[in-house]
Protein backbone atom coordinates (compact mmCIF):
# COMPACT_ATOMS: atom_id res chain seq x y z
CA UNK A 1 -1.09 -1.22 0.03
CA UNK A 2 -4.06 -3.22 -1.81
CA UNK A 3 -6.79 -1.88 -3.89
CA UNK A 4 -9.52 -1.35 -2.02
CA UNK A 5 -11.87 -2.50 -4.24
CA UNK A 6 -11.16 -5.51 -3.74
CA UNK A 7 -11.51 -5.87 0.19
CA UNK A 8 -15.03 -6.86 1.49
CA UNK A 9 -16.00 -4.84 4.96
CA UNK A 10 -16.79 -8.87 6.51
CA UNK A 11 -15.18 -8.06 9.48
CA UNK A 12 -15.65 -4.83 12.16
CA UNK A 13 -12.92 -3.98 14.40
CA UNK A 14 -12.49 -1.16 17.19
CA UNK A 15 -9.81 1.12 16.85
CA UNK A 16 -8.37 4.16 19.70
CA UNK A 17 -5.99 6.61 19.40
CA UNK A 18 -5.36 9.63 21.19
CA UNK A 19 -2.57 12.54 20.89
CA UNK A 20 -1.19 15.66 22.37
CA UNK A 21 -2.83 17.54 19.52
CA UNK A 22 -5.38 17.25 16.44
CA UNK A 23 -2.05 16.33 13.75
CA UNK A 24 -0.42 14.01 16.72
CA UNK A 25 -4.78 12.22 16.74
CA UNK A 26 -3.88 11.50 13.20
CA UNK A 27 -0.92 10.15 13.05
CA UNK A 28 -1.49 7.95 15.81
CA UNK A 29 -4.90 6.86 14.54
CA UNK A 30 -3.07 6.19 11.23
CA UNK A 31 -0.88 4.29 13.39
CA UNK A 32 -3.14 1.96 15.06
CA UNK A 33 -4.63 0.84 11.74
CA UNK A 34 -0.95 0.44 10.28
CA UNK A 35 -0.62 -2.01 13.00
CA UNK A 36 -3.90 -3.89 12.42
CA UNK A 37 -2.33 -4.41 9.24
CA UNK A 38 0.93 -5.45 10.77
CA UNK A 39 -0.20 -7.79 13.39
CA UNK A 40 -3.69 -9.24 11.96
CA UNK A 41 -2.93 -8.68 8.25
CA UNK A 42 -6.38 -6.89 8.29
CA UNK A 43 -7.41 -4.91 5.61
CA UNK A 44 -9.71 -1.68 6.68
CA UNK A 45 -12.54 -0.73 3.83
CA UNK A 46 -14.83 1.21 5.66
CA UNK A 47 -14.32 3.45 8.42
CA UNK A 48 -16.64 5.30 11.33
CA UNK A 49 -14.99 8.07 13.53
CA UNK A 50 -15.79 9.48 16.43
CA UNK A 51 -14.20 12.45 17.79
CA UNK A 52 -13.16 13.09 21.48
CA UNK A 53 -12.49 16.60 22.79
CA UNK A 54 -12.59 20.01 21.46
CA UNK A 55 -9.91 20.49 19.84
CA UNK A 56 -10.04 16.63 19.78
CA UNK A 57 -6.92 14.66 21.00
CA UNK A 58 -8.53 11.51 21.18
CA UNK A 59 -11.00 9.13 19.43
CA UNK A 60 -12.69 6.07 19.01
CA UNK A 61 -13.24 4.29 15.42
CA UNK A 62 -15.07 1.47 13.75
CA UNK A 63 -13.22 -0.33 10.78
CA UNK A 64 -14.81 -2.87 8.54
CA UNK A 65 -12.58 -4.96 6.45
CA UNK A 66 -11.24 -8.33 5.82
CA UNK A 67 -7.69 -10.02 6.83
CA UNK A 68 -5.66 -10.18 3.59
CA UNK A 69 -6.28 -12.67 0.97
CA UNK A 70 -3.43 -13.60 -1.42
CA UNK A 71 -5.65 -14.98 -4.14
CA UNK A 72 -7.71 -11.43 -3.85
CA UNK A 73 -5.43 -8.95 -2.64
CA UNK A 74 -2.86 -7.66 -4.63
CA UNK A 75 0.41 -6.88 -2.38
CA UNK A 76 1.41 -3.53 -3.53
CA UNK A 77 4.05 -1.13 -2.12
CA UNK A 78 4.08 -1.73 2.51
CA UNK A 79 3.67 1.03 4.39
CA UNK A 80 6.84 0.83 7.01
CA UNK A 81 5.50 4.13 9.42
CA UNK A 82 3.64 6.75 9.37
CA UNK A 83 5.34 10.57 10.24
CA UNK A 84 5.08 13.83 11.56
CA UNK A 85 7.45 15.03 8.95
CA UNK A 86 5.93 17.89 7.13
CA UNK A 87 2.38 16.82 7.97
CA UNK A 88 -0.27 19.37 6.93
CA UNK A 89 -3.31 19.25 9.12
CA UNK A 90 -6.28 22.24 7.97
CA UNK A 91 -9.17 21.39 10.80
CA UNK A 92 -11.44 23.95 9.08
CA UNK A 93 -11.23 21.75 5.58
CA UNK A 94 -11.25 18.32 7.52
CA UNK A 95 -8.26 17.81 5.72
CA UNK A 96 -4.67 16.42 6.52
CA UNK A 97 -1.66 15.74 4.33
CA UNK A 98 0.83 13.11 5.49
CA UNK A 99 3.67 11.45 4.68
CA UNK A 100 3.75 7.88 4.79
CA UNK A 101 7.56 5.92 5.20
CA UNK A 102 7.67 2.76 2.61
């Protein structure tokens, strides 16, 4: 959406999510923070997780960022939702694969 690089963690939001399973937890945490984006034009640089639940289906986060910046932040291809559609979640890895909508 931006480069990164650019955005200064100035600011520190909270963040929740929570989700029927671990790969629902994701997309709905990816969710939230597409909506801090949405509604506060925040930009997230840094981010702190932590896990609720074994297999966790819920969590809390810290984000550090900055609210976008024309005259720094590049506007680069939006991010309209975030899927389920052939998501790819490996919990031994840490890893997930999703698919973004633009």
């Amino acid at each position: 959406m931006t480069d990164l690089r650019r955005v200064r963690p100035t600011e520190e939001r909270a963040v929740s999510a929570s989700g029927d399973d671990p790969p629902a937890l994701v997309v709905a945490f990816l969710s939230q923070l597409l909506l801090l984006h949405e509604h506060d034009h925040f930009l997230v640089r840094r981010i702190e997780v932590r896990a609720l639940g074994a297999p966790p289906t819920a969590l809390v986060a810290r984000v550090e960022g900055e609210p976008f910046d024309a005259s720094r932040h590049a506007a680069r291809t939006e991010v309209k939702a975030i899927t389920l559609h052939a998501l790819v979640f490996d919990a031994a890895r840490g890893q997930a694969r999703v698919i973004v909508d633009i």
